[in-house]
C-alpha atoms as a PDB file:
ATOM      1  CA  UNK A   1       3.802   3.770  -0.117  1.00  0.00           C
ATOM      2  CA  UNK A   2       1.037   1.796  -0.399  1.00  0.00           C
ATOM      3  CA  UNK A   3      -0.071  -1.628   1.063  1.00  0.00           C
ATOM      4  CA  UNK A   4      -2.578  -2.843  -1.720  1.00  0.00           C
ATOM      5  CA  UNK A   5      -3.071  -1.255  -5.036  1.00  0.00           C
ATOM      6  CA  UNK A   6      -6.533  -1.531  -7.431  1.00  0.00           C
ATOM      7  CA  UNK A   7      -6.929  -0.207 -10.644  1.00  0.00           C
ATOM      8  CA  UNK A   8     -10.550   0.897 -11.611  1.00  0.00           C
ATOM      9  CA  UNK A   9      -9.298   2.799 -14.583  1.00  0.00           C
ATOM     10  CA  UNK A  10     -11.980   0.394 -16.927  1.00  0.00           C
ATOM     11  CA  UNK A  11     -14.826   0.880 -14.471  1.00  0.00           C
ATOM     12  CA  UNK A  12     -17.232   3.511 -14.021  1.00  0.00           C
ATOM     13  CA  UNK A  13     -19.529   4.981 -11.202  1.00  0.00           C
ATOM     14  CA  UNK A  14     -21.052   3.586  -9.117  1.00  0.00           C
ATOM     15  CA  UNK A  15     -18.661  -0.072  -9.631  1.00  0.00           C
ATOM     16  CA  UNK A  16     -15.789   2.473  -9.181  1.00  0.00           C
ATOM     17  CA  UNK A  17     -16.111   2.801  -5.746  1.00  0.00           C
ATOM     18  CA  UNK A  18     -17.972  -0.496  -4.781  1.00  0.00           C
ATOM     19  CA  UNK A  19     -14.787  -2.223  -5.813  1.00  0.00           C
ATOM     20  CA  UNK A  20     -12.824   0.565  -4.088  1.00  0.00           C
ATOM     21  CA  UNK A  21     -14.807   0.079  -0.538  1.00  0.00           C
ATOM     22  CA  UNK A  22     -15.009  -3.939  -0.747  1.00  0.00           C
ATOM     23  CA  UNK A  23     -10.915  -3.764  -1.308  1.00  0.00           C
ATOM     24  CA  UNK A  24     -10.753  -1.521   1.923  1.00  0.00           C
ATOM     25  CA  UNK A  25     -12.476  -3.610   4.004  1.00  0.00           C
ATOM     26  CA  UNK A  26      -9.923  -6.565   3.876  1.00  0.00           C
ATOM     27  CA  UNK A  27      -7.709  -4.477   5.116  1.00  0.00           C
ATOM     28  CA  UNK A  28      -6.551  -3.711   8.441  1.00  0.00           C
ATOM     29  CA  UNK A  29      -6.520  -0.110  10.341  1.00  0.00           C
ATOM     30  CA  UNK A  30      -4.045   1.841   8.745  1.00  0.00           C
ATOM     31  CA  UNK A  31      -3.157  -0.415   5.917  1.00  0.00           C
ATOM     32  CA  UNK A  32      -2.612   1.827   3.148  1.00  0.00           C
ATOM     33  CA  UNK A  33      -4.891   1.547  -0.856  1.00  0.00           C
ATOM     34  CA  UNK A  34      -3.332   2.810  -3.915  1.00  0.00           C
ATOM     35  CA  UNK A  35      -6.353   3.678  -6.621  1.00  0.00           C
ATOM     36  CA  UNK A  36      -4.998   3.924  -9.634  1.00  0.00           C
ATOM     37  CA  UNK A  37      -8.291   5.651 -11.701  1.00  0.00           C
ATOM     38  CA  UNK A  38      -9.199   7.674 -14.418  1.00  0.00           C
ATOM     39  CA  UNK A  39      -9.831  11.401 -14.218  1.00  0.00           C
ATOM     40  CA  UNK A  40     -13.490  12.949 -14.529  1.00  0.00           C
ATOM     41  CA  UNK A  41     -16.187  12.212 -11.899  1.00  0.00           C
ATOM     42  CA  UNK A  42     -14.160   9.221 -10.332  1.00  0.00           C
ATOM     43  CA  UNK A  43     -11.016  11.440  -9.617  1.00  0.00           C
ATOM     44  CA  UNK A  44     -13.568  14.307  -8.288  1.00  0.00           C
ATOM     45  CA  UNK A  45     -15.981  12.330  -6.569  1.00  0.00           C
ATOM     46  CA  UNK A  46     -13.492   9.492  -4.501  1.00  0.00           C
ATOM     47  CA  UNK A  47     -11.969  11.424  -2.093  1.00  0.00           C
ATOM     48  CA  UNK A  48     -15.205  12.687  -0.963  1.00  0.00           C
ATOM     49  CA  UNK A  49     -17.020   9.524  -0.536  1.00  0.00           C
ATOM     50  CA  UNK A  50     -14.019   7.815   1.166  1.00  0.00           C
ATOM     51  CA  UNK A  51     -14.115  10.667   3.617  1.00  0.00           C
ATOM     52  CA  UNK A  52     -17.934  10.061   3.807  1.00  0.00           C
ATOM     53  CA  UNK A  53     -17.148   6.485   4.738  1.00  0.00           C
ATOM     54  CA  UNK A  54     -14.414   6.919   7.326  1.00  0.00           C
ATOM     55  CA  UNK A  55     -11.357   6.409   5.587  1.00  0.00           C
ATOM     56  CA  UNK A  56      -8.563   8.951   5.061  1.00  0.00           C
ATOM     57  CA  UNK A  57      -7.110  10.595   1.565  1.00  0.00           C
ATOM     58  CA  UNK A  58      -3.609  10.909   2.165  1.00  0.00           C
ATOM     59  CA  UNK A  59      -2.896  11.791  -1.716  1.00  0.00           C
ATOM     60  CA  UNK A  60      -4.279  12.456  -5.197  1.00  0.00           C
ATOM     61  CA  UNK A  61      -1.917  12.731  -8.159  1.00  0.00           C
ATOM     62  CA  UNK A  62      -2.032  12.898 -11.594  1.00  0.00           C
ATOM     63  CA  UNK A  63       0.044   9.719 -13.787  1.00  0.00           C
ATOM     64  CA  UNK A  64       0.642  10.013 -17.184  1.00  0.00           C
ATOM     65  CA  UNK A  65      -3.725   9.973 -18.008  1.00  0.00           C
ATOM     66  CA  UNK A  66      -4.921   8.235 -14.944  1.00  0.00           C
ATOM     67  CA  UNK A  67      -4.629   9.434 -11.447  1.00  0.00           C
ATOM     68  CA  UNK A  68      -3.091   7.692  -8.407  1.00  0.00           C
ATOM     69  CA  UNK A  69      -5.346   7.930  -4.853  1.00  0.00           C
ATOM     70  CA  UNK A  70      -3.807   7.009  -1.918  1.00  0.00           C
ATOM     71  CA  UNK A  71      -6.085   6.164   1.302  1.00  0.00           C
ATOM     72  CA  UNK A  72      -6.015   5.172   4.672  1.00  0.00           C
ATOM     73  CA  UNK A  73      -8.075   2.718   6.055  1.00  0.00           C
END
């Protein structure tokens, strides 16, 4: 379960994960993100640059035409 949840499902890269990242840092360590998205580049390229960045992918699933993301901060 998630702390916080965004949907970028109307944005598109780069905004996609600016929004993500600014969202993560209000957080505090081990707060949990749900990312609700759409599928393409954002769903293949998110869990890589959150890595990149220091946070943790704990989930990626697919709902109804979107996906769901779940990180770690």
């Amino acid at each position: 379960m998630a702390d916080v949840c965004i949907d970028i499902t109307g944005d598109v890269c780069p905004m996609t994960f600016v929004k993500v990242k600014l969202k993560l840092e209000t957080l505090s360590a081990g707060d949990r993100l749900s990312i609700r998205m759409s599928g393409g580049e954002t769903a293949e390229n998110m869990p890589r640059s959150l890595r990149e960045d220091g946070y943790r992918t704990l989930s990626l699933a697919a709902d109804g035409d979107a996906f769901v993301l779940i990180a770690e901060k």
